[in-house]
PDB file of N, CA and C in Angstrom:
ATOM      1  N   UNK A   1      37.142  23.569-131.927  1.00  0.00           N
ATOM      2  CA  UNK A   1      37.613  23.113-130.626  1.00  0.00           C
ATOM      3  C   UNK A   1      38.935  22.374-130.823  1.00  0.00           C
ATOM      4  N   UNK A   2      40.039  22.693-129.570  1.00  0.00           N
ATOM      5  CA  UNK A   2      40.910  21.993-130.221  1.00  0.00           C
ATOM      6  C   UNK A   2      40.947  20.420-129.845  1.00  0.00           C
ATOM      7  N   UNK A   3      42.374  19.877-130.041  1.00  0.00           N
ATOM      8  CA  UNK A   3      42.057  18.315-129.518  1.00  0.00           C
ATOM      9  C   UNK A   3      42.053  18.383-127.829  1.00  0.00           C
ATOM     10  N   UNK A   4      43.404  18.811-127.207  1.00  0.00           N
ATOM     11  CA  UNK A   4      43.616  19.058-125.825  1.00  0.00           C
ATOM     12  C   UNK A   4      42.284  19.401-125.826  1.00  0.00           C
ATOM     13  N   UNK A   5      41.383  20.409-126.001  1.00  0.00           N
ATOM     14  CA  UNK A   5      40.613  20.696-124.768  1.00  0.00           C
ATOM     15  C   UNK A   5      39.135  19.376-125.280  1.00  0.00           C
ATOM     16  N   UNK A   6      39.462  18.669-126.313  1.00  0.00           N
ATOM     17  CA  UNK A   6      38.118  17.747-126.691  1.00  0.00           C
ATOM     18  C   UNK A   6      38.414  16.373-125.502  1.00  0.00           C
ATOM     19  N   UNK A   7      39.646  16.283-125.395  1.00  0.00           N
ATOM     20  CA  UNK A   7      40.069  15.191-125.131  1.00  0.00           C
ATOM     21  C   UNK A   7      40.133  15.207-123.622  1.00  0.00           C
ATOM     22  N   UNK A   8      40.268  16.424-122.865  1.00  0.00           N
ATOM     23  CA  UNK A   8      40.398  17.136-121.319  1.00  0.00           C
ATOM     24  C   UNK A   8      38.935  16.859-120.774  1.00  0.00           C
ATOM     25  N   UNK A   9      37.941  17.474-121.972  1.00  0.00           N
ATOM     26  CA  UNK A   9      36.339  17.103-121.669  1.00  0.00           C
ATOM     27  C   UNK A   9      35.761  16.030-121.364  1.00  0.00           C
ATOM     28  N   UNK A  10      36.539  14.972-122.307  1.00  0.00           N
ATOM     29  CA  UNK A  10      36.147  13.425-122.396  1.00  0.00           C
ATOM     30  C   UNK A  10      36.294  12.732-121.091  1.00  0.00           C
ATOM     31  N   UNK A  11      37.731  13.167-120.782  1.00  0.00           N
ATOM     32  CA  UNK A  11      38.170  12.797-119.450  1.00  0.00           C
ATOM     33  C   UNK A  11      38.052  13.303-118.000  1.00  0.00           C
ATOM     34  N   UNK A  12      37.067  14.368-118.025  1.00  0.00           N
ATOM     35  CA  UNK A  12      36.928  14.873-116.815  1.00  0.00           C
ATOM     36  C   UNK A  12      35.827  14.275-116.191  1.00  0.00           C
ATOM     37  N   UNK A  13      35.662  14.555-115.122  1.00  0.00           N
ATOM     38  CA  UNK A  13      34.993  13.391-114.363  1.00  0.00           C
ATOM     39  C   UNK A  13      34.587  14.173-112.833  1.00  0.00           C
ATOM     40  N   UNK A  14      33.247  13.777-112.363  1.00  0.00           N
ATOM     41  CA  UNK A  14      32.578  14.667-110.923  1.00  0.00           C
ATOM     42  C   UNK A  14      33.117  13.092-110.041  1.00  0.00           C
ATOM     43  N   UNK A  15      34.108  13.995-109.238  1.00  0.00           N
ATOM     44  CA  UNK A  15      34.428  12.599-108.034  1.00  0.00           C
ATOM     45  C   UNK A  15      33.875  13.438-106.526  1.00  0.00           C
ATOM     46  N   UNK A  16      33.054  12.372-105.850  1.00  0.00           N
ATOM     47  CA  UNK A  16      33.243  12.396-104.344  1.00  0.00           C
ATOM     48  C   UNK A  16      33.730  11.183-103.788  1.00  0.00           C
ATOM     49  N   UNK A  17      35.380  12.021-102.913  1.00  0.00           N
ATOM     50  CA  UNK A  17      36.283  11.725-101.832  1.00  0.00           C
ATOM     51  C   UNK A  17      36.076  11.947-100.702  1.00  0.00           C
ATOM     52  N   UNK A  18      35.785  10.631 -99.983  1.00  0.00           N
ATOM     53  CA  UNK A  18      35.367  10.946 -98.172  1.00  0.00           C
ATOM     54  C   UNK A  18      36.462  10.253 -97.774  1.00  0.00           C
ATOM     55  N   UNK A  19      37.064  11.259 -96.703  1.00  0.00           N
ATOM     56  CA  UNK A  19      37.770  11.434 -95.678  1.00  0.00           C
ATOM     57  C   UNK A  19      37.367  10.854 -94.164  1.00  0.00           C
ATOM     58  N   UNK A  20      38.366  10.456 -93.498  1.00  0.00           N
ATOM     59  CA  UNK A  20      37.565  10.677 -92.081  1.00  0.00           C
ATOM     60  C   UNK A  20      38.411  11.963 -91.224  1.00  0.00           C
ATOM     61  N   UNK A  21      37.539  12.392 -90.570  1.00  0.00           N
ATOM     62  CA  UNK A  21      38.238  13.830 -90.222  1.00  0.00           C
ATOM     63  C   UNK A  21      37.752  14.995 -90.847  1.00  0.00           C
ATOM     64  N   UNK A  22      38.137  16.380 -90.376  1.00  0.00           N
ATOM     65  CA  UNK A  22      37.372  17.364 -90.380  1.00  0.00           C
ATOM     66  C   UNK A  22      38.377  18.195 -91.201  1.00  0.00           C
ATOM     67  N   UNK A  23      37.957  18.622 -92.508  1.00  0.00           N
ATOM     68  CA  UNK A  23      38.940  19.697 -93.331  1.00  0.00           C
ATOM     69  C   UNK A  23      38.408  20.811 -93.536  1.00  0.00           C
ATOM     70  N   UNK A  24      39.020  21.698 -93.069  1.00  0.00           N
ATOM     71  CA  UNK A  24      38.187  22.963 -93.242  1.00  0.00           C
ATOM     72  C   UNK A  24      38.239  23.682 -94.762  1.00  0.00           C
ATOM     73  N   UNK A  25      37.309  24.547 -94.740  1.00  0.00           N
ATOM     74  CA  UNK A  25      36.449  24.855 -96.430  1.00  0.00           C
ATOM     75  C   UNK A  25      38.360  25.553 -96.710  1.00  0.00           C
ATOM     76  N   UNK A  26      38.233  26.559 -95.952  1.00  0.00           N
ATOM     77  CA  UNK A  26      39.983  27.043 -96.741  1.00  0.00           C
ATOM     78  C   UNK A  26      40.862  26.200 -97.229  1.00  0.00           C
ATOM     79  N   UNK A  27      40.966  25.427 -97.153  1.00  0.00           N
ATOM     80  CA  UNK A  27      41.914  24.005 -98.250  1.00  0.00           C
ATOM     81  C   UNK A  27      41.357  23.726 -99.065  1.00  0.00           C
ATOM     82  N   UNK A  28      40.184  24.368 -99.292  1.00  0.00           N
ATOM     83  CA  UNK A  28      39.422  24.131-100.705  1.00  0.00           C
ATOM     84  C   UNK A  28      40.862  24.523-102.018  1.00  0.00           C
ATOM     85  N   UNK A  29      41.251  25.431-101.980  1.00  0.00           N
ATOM     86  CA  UNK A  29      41.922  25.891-103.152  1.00  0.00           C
ATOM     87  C   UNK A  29      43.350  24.961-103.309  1.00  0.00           C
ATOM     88  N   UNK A  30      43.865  24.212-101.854  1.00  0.00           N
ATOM     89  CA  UNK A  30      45.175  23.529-101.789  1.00  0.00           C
ATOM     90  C   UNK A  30      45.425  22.636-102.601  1.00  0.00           C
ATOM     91  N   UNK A  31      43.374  22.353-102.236  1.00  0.00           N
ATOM     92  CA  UNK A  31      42.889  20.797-102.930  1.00  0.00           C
ATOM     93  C   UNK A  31      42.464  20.860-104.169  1.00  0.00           C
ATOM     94  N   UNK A  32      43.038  21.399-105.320  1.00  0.00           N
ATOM     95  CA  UNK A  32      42.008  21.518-106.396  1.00  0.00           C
ATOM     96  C   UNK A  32      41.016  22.557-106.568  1.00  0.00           C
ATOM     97  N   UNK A  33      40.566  23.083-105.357  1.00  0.00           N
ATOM     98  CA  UNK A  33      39.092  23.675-105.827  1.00  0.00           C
ATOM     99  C   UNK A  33      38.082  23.021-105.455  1.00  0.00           C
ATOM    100  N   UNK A  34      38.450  21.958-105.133  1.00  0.00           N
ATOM    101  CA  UNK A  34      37.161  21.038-104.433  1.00  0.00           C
ATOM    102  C   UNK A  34      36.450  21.212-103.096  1.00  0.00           C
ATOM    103  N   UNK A  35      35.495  21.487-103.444  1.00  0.00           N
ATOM    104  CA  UNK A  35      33.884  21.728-102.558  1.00  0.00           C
ATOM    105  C   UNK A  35      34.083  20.683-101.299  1.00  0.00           C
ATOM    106  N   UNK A  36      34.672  20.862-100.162  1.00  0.00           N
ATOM    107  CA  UNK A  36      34.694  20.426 -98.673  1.00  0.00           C
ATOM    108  C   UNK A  36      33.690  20.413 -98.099  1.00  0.00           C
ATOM    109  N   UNK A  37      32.724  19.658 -97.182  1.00  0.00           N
ATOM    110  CA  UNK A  37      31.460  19.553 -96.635  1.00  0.00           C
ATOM    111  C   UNK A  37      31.942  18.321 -95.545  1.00  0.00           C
ATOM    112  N   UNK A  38      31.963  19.210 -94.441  1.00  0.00           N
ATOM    113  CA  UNK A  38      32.049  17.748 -92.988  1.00  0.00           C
ATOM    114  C   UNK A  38      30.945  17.979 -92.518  1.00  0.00           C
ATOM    115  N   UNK A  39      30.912  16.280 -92.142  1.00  0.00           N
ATOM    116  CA  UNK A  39      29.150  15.869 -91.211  1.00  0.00           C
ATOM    117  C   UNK A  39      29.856  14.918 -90.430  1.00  0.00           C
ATOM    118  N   UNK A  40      28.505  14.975 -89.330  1.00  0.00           N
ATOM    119  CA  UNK A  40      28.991  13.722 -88.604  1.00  0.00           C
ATOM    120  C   UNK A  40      28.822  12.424 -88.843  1.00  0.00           C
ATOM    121  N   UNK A  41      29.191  11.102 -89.301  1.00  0.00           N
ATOM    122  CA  UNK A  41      28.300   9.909 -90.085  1.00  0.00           C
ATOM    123  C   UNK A  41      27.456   9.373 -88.456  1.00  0.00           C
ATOM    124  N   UNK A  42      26.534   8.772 -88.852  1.00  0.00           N
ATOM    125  CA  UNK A  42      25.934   7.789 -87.710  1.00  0.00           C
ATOM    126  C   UNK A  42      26.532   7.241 -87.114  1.00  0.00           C
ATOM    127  N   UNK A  43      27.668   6.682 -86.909  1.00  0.00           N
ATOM    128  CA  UNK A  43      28.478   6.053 -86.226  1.00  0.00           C
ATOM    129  C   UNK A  43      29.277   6.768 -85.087  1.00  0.00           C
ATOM    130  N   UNK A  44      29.100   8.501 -85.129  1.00  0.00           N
ATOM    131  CA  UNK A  44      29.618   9.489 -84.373  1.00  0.00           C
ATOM    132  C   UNK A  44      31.048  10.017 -85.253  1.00  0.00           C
ATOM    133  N   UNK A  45      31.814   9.280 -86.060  1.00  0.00           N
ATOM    134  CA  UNK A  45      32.988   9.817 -86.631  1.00  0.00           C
ATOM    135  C   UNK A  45      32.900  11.244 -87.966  1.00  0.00           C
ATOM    136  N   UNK A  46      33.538  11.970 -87.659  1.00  0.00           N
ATOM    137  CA  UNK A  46      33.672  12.875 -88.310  1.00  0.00           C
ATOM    138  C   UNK A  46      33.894  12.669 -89.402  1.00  0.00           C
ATOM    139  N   UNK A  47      33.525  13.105 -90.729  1.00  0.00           N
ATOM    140  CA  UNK A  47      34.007  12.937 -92.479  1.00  0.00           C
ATOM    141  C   UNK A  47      34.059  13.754 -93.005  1.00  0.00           C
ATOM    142  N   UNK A  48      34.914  14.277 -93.842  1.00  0.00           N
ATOM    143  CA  UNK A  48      34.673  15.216 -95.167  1.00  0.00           C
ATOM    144  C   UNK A  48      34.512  14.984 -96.258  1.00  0.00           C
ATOM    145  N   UNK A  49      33.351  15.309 -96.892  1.00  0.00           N
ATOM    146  CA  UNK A  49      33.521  14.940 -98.597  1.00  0.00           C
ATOM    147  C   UNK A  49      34.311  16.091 -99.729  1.00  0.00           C
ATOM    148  N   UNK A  50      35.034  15.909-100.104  1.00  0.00           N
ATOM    149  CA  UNK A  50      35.563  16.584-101.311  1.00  0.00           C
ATOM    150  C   UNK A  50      34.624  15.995-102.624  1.00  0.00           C
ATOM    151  N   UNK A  51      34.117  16.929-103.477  1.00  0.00           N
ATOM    152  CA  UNK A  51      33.963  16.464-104.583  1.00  0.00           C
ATOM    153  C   UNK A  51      33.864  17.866-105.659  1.00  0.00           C
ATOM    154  N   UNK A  52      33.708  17.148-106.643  1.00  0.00           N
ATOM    155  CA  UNK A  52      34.258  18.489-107.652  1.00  0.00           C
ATOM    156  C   UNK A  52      34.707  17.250-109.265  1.00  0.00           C
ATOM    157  N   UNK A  53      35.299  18.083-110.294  1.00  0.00           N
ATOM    158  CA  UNK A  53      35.822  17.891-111.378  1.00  0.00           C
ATOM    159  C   UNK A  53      37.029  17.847-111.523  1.00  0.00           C
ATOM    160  N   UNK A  54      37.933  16.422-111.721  1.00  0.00           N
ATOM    161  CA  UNK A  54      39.073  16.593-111.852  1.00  0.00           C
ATOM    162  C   UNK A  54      39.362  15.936-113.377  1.00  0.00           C
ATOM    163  N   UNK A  55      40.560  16.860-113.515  1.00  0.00           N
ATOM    164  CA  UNK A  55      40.296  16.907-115.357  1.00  0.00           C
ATOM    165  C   UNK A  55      40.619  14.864-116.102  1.00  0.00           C
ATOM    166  N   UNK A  56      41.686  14.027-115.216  1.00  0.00           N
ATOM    167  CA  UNK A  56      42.041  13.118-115.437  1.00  0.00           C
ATOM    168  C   UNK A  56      42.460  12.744-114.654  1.00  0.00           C
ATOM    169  N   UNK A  57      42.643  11.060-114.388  1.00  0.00           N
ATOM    170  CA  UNK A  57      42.983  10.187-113.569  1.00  0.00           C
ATOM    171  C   UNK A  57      44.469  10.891-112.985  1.00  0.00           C
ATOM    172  N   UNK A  58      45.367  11.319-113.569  1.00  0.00           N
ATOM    173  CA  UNK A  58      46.808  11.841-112.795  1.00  0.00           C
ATOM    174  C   UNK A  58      45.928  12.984-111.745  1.00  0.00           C
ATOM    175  N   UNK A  59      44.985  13.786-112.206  1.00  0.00           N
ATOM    176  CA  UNK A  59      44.638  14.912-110.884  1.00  0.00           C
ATOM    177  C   UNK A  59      44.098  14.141-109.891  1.00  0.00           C
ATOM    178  N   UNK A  60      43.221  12.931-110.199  1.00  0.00           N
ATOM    179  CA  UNK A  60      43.019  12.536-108.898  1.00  0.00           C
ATOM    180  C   UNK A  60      43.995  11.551-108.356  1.00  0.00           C
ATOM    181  N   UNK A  61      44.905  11.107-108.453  1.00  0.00           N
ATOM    182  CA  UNK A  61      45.863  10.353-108.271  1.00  0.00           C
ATOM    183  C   UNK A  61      46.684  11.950-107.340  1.00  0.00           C
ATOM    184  N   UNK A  62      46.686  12.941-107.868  1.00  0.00           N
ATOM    185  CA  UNK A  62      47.048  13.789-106.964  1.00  0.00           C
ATOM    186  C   UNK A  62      46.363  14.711-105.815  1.00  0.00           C
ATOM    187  N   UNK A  63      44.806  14.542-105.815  1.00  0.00           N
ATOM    188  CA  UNK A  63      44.610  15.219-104.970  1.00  0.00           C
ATOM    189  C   UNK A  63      44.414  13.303-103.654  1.00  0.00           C
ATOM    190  N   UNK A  64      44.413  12.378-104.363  1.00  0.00           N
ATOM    191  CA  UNK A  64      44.733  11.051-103.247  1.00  0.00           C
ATOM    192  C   UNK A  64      46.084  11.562-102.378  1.00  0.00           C
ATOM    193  N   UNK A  65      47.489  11.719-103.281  1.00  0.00           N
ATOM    194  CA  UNK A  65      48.075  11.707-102.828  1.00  0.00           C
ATOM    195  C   UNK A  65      48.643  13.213-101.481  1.00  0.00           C
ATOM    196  N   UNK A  66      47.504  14.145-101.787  1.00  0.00           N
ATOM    197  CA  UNK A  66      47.385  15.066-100.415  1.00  0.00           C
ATOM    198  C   UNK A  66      46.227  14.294 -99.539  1.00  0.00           C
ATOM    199  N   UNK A  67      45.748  13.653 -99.904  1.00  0.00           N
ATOM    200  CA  UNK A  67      45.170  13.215 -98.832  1.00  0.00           C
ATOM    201  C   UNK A  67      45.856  12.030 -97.830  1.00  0.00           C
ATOM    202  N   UNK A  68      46.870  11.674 -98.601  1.00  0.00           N
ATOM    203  CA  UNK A  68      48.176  10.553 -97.760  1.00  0.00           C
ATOM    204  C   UNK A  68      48.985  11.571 -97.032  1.00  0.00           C
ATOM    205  N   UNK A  69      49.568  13.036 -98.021  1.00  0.00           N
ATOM    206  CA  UNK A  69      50.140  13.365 -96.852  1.00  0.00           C
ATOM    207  C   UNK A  69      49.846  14.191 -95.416  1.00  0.00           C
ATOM    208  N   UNK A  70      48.613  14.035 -95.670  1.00  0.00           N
ATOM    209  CA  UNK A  70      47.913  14.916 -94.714  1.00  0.00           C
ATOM    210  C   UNK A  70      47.437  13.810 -93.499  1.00  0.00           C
ATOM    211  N   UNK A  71      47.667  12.730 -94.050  1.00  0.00           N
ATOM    212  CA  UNK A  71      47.331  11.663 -93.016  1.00  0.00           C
ATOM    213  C   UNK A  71      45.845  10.983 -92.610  1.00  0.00           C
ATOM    214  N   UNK A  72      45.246  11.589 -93.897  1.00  0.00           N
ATOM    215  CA  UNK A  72      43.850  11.288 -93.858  1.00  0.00           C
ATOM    216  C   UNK A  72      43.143   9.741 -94.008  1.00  0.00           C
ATOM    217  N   UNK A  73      42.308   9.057 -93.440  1.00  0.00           N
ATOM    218  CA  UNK A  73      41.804   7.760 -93.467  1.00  0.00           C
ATOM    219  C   UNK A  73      40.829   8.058 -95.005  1.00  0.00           C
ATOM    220  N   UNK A  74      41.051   7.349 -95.702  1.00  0.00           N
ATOM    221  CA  UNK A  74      40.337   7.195 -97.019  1.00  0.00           C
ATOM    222  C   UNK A  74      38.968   6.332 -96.432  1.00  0.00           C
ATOM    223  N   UNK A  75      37.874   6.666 -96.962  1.00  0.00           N
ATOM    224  CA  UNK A  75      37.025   6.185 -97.147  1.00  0.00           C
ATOM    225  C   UNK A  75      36.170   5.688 -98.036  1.00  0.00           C
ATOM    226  N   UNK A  76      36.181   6.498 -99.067  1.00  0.00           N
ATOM    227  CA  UNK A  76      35.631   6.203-100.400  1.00  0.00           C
ATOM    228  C   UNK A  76      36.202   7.419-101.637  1.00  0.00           C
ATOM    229  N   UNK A  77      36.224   6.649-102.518  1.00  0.00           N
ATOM    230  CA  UNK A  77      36.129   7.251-103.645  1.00  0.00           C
ATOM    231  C   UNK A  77      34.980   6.907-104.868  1.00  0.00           C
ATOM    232  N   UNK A  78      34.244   7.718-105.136  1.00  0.00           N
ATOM    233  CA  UNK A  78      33.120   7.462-106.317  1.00  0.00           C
ATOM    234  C   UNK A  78      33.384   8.329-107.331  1.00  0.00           C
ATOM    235  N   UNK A  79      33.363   8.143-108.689  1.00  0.00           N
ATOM    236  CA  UNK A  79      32.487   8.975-109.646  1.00  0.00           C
ATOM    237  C   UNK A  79      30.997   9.361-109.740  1.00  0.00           C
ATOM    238  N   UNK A  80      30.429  10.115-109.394  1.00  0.00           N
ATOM    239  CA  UNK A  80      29.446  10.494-109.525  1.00  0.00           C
ATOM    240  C   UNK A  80      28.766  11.553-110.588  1.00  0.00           C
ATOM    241  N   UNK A  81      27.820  11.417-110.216  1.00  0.00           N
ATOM    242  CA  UNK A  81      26.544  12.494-111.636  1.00  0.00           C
ATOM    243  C   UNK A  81      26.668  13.971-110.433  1.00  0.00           C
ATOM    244  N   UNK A  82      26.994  15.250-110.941  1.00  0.00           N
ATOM    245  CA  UNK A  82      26.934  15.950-110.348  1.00  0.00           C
ATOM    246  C   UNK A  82      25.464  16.654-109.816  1.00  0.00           C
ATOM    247  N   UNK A  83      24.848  16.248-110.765  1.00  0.00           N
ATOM    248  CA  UNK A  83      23.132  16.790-110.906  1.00  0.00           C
ATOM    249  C   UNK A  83      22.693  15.910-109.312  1.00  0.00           C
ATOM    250  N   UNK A  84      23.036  14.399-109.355  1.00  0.00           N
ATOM    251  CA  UNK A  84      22.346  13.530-108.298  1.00  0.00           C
ATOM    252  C   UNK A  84      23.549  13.720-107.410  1.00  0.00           C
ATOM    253  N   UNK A  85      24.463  14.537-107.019  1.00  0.00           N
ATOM    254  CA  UNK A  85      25.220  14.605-105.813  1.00  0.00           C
ATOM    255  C   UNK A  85      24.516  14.929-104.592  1.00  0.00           C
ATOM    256  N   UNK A  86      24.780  14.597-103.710  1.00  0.00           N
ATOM    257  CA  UNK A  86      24.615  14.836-102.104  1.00  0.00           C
ATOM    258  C   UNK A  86      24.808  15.950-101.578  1.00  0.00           C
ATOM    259  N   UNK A  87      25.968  16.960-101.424  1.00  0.00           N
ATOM    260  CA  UNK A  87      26.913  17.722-101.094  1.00  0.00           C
ATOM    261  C   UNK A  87      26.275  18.512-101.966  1.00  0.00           C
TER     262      UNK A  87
END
């Protein structure tokens, strides 16, 4: 194995990103590849979760920064266990 890909492994990471607002599944690929799922929360407001594998802190630092220019309300960001995900 080489180092890049030992070191890519180490650092990859299952994030769910909630949005407020409704993104449809086709921006899946804009965004990374990341798995889109909108619900309504209890409160009546619309959310989307993105979550998925991003290889290191700069990819998610970039798929944040489509979510600024898209004008999206941040809601959360987690690392999560993909096995115990929601989505």
């Amino acid at each position: 194995m080489s180092i890049e890909k030992a070191v890519s492994q180490r650092l990859s990471r299952y994030y769910q990103v909630t949005v407020e607002g409704k993104i449809d599944a086709s921006w899946s690929d804009w965004l990374g590849g990341m798995r889109l799922v909108s619900q309504q929360e209890t409160d009546g407001i619309q959310v989307t979760i993105l979550s998925g594998v991003l290889v290191d802190q700069v990819a998610l630092r970039g798929l944040l920064n489509q979510m600024w220019d898209l004008n999206l309300v941040l809601r959360s960001v987690q690392e999560v266990n993909p096995s115990t995900s929601q989505t």
